[in-house]
N, C-alpha and C. Protein backbone atom coordinates (compact mmCIF):
# COMPACT_ATOMS: atom_id res chain seq x y z
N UNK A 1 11.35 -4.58 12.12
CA UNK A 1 10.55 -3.59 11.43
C UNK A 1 9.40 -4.29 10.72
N UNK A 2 8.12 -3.61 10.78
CA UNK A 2 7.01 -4.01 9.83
C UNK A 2 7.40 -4.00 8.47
N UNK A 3 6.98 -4.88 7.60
CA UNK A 3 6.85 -4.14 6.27
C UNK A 3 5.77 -3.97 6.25
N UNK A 4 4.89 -3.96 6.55
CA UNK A 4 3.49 -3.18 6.25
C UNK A 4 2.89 -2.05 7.25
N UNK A 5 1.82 -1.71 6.54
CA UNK A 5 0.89 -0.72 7.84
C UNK A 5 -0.50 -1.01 6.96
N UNK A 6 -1.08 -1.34 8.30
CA UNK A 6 -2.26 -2.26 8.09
C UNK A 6 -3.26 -2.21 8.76
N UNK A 7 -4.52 -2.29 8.30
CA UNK A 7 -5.87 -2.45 9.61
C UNK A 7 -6.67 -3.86 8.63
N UNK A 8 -8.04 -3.68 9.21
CA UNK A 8 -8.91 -5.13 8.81
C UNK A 8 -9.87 -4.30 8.90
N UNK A 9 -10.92 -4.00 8.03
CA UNK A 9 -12.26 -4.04 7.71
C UNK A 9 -13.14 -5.27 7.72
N UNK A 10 -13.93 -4.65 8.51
CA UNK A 10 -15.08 -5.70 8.85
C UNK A 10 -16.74 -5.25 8.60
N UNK A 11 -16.53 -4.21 7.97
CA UNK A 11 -18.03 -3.62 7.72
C UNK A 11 -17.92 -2.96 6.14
N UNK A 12 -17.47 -3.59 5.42
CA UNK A 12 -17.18 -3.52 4.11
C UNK A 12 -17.06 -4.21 2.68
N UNK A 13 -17.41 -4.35 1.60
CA UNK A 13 -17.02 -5.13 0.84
C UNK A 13 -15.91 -5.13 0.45
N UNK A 14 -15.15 -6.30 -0.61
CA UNK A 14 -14.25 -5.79 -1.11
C UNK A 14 -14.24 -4.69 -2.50
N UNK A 15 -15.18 -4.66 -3.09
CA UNK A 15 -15.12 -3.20 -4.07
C UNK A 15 -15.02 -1.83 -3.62
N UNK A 16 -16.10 -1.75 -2.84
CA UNK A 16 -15.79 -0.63 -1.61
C UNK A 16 -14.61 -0.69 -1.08
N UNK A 17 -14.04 -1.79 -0.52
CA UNK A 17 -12.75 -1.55 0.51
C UNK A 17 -11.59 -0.83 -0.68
N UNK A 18 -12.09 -1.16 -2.12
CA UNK A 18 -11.02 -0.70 -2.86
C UNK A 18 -11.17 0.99 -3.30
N UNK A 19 -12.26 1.01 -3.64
CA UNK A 19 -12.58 2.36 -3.59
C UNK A 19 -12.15 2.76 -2.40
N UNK A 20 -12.66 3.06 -0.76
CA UNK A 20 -12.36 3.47 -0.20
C UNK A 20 -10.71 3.60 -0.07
N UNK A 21 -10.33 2.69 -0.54
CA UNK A 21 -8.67 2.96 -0.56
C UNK A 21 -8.05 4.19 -1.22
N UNK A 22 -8.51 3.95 -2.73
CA UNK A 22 -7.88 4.73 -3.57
C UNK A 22 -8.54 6.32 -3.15
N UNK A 23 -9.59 6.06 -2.72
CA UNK A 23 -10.57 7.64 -2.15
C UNK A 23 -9.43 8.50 -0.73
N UNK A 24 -8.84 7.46 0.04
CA UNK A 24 -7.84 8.02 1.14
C UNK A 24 -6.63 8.16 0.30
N UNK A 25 -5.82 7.23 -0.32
CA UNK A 25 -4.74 7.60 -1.05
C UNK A 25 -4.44 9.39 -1.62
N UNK A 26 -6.09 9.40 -2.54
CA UNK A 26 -5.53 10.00 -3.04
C UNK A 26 -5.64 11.74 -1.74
N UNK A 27 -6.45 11.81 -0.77
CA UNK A 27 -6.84 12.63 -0.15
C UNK A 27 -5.00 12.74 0.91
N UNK A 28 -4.56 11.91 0.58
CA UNK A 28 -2.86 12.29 1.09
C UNK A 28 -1.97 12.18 0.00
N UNK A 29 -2.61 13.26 -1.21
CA UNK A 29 -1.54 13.23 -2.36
C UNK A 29 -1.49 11.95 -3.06
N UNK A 30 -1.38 10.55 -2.85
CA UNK A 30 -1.03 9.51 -3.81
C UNK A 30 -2.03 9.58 -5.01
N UNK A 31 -1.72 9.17 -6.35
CA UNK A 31 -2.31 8.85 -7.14
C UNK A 31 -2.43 6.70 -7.28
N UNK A 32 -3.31 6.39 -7.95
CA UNK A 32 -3.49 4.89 -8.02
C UNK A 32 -2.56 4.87 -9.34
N UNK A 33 -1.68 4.54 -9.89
CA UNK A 33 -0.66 4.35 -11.46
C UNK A 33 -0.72 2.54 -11.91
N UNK A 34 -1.45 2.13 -10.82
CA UNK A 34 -1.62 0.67 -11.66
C UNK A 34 -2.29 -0.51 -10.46
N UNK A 35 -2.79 -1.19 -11.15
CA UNK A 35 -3.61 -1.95 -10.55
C UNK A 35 -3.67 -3.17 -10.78
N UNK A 36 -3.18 -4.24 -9.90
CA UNK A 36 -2.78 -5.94 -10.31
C UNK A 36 -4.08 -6.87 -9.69
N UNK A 37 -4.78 -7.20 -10.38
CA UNK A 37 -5.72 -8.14 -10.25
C UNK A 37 -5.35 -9.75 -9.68
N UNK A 38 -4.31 -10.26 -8.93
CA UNK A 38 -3.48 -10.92 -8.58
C UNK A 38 -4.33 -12.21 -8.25
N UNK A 39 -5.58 -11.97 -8.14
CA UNK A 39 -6.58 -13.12 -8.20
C UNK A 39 -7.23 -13.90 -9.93
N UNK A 40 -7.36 -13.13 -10.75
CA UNK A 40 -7.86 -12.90 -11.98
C UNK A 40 -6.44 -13.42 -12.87
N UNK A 41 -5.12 -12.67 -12.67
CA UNK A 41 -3.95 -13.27 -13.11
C UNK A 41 -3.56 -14.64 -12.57
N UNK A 42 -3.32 -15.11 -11.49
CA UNK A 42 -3.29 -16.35 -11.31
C UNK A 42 -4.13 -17.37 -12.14
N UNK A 43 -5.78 -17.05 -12.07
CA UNK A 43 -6.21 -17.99 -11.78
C UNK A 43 -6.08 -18.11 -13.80
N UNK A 44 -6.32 -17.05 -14.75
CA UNK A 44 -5.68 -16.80 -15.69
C UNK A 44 -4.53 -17.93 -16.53
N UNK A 45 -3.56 -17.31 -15.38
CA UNK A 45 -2.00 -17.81 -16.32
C UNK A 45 -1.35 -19.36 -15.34
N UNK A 46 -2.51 -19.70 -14.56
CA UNK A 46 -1.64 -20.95 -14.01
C UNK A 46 -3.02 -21.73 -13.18
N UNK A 47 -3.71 -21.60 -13.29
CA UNK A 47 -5.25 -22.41 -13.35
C UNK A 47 -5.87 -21.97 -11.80
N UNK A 48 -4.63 -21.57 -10.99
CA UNK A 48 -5.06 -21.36 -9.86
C UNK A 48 -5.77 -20.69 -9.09
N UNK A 49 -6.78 -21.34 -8.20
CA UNK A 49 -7.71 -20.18 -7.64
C UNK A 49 -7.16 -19.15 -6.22
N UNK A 50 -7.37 -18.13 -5.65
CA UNK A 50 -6.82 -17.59 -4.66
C UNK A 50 -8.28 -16.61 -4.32
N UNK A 51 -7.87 -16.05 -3.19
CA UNK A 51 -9.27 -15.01 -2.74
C UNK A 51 -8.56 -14.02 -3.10
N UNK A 52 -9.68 -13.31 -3.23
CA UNK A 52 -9.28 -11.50 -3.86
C UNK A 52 -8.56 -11.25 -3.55
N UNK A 53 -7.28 -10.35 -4.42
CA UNK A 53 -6.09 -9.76 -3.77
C UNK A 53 -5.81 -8.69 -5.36
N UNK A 54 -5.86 -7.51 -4.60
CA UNK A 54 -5.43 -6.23 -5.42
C UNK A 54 -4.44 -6.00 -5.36
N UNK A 55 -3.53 -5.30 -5.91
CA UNK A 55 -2.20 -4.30 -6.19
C UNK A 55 -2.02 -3.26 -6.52
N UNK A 56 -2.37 -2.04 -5.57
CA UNK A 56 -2.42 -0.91 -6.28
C UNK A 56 -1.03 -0.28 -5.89
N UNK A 57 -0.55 0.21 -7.16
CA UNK A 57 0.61 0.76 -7.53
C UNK A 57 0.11 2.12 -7.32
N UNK A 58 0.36 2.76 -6.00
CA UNK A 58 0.16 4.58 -5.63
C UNK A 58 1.24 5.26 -5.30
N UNK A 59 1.10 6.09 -5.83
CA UNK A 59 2.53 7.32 -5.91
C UNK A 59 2.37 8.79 -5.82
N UNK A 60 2.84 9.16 -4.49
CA UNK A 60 2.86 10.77 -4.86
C UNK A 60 3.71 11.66 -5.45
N UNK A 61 3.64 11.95 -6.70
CA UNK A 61 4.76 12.39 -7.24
C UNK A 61 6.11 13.50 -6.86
N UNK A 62 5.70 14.34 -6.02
CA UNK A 62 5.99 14.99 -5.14
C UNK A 62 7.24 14.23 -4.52
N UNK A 63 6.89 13.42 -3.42
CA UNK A 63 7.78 12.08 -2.70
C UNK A 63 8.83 11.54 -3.42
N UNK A 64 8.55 10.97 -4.65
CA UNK A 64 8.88 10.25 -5.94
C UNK A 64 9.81 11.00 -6.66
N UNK A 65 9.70 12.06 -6.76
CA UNK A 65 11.22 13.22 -7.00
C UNK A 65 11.84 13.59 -6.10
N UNK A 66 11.48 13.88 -5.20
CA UNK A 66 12.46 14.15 -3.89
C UNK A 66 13.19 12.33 -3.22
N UNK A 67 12.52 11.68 -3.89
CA UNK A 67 13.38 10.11 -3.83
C UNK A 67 14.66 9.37 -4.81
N UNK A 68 14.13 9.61 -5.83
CA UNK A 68 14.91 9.82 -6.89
C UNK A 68 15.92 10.74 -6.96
N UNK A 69 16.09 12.56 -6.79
CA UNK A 69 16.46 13.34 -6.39
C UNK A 69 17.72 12.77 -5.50
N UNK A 70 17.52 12.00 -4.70
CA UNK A 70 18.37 11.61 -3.84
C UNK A 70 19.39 10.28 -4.56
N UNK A 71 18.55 9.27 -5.01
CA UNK A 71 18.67 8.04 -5.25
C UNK A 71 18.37 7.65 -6.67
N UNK A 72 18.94 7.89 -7.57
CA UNK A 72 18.27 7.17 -8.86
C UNK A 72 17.71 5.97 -8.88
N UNK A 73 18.36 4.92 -7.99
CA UNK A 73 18.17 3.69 -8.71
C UNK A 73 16.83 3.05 -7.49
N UNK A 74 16.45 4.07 -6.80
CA UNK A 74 15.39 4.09 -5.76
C UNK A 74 14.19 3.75 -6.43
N UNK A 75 13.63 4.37 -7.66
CA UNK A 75 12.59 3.64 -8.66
C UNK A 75 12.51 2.52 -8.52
N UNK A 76 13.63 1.25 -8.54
CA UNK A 76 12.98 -0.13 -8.24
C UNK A 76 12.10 -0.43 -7.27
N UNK A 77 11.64 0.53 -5.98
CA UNK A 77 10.99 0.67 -5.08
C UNK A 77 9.78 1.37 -5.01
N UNK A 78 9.49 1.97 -5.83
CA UNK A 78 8.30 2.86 -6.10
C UNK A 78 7.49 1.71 -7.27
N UNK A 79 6.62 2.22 -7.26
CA UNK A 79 5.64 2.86 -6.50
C UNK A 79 5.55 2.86 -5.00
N UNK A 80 4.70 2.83 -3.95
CA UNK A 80 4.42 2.47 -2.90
C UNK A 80 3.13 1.51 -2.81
N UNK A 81 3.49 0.29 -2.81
CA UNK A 81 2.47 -0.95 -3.16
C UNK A 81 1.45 -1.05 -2.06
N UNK A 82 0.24 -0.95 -2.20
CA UNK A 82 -0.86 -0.89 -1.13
C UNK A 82 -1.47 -2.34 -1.83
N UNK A 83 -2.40 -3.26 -0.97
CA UNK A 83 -2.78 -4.17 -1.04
C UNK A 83 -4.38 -4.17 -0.57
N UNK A 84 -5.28 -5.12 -1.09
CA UNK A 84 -6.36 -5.03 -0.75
C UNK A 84 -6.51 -6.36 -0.93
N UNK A 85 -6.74 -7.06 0.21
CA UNK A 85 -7.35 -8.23 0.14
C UNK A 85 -7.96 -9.05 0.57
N UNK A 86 -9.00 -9.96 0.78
CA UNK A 86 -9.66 -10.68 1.69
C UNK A 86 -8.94 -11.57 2.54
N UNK A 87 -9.64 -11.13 4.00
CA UNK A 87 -8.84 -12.12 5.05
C UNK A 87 -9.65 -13.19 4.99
N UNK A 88 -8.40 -14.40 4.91
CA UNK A 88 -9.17 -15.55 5.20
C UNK A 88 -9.09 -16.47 5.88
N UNK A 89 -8.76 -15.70 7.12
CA UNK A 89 -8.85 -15.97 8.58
C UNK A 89 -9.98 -15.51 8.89
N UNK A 90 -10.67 -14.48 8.41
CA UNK A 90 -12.01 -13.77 9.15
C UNK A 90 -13.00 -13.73 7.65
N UNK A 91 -13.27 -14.35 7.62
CA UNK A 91 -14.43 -14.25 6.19
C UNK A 91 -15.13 -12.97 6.25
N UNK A 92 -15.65 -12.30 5.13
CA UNK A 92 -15.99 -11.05 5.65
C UNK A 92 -15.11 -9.80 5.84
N UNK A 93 -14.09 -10.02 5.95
CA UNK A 93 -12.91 -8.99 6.34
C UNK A 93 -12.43 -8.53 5.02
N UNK A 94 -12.04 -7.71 4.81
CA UNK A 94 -10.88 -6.71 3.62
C UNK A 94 -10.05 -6.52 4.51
N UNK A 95 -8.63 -6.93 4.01
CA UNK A 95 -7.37 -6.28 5.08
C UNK A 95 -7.14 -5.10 3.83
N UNK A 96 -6.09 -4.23 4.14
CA UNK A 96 -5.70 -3.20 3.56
C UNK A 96 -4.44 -3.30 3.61
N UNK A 97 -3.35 -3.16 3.29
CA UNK A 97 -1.64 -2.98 3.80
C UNK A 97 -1.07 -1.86 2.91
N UNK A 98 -0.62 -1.32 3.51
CA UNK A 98 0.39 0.19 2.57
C UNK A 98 1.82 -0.65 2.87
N UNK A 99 3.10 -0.76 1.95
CA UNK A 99 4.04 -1.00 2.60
C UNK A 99 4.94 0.18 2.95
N UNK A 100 5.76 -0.45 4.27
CA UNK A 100 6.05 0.70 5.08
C UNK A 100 7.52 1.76 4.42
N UNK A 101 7.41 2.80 4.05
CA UNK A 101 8.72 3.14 3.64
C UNK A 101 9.49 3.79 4.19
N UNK A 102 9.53 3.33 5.41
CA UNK A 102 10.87 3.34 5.93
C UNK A 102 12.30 1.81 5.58
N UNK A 103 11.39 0.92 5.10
CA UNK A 103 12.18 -0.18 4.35
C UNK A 103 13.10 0.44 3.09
N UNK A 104 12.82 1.40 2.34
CA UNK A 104 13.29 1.96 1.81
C UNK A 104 15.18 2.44 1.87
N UNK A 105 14.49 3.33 3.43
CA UNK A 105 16.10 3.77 4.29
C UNK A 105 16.92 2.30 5.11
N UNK A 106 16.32 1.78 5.42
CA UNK A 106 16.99 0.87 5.52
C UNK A 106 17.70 -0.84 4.94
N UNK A 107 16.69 -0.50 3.49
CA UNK A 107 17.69 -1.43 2.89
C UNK A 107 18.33 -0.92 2.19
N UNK A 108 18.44 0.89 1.73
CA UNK A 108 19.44 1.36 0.94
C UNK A 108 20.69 1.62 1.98
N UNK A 109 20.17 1.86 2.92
CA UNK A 109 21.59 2.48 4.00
C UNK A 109 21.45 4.19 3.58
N UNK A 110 20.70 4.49 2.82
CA UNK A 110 21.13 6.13 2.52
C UNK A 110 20.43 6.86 3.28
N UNK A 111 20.87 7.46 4.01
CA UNK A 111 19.87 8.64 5.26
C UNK A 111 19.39 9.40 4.74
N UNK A 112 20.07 10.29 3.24
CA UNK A 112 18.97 11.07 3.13
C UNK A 112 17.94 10.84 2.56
N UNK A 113 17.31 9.29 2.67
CA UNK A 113 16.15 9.09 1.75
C UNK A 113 15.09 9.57 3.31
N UNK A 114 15.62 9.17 4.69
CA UNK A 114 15.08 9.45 5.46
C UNK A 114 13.71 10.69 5.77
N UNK A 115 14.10 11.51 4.99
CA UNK A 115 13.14 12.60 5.52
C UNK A 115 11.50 12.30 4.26
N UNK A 116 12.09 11.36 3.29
CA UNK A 116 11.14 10.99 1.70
C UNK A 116 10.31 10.45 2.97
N UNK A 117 10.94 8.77 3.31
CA UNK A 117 10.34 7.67 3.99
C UNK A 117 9.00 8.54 5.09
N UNK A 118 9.91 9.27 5.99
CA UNK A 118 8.96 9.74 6.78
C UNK A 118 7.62 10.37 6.21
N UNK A 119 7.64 11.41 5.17
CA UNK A 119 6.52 11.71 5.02
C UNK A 119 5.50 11.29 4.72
N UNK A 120 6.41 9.85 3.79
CA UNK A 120 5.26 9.28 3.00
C UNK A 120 5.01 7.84 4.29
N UNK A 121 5.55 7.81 5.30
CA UNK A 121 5.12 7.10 6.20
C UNK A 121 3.44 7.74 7.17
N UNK A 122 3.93 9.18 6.82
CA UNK A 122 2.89 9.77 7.83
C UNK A 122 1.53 10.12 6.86
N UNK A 123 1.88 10.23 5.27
CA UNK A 123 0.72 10.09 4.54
C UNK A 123 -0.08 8.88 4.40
N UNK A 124 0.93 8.18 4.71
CA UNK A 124 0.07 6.40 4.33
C UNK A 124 -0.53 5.96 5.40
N UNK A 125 -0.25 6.56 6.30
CA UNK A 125 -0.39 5.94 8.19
C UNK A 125 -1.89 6.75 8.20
N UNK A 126 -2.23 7.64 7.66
CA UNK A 126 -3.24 9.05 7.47
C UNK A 126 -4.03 7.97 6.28
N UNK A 127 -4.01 7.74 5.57
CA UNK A 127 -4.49 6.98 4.34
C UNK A 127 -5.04 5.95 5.41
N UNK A 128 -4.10 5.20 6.15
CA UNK A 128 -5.24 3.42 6.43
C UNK A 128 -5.76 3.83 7.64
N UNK A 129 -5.50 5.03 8.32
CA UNK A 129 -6.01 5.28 9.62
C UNK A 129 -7.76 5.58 9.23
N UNK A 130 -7.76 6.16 7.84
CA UNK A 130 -8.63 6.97 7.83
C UNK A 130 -10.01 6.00 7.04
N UNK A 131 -8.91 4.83 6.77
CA UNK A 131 -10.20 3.73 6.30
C UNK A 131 -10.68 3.11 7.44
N UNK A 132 -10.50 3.42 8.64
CA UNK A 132 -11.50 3.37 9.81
C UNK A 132 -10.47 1.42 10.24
N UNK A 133 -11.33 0.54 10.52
CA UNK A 133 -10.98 -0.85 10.74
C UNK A 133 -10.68 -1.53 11.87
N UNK A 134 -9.98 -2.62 12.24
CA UNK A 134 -9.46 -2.85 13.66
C UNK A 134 -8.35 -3.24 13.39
N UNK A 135 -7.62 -3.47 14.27
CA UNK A 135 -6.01 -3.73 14.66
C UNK A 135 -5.36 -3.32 13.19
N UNK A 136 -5.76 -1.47 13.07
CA UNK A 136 -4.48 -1.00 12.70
C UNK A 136 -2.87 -1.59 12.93
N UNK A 137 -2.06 -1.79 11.84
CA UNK A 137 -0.62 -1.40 12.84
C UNK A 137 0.12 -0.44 11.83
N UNK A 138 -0.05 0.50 12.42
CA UNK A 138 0.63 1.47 11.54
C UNK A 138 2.16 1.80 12.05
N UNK A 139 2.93 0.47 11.85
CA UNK A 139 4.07 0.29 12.30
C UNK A 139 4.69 1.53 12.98
């Protein structure tokens, strides 16, 4: 199984690639609930430099009760962590990654999280499809 679902922008910056993110998120219900500067913190709290890399913590609340609903202790898994970050294999590139939640159902073993995973598989798959890019894999 993927853990991610993913494409590569190549006609984009990375501020834009982030906007454009949070602009599809939220157009499939997610809200943005937090945002990790994972380049800025490193280089911060341990001297180290890294290329851009975001953390946006997005959640549709909707999903997020009908997950919980099922699973209390399913919150250690939420938000649904989307990533924005420069490839640096392809200079120039913004990758994007939603992670995939169907990882969800299968590291809890609980089926009925199954029908959560799917939707929010087919909102997020709708989210990076729709930031355009190449070699989607929308697992």
């Amino acid at each position: 199984m993927n853990i991610a679902l993913s494409t590569t922008l190549t006609d984009t910056d990375f501020d834009t690639a982030i906007d454009s993110t949070k602009k599809a998120l939220s157009e499939q219900g997610f809200g943005v609930l937090t945002e990790i500067d994972m380049q800025a913190t490193l280089k911060a709290k341990l001297g180290e430099d890294m290329e851009r890399y975001m953390i946006l913590g997005a959640c549709n609340p909707g999903l997020a009760h009908r997950a919980v609903g099922v699973m209390k202790q399913i919150g250690l898994l939420l938000p649904c962590n989307v990533i924005v970050r420069d490839d640096t294999a392809a200079p120039g590139s913004v990758i994007v990654e939603a992670m995939n939640p169907a990882i969800m159902v299968e590291f809890t073993g609980e089926p009925e999280l199954a029908s959560v995973a799917a939707e929010a598989t087919t909102r997020l798959k709708a989210a990076i499809v729709a930031l355009g890019g190449r070699g989607s894999n929308p697992a």
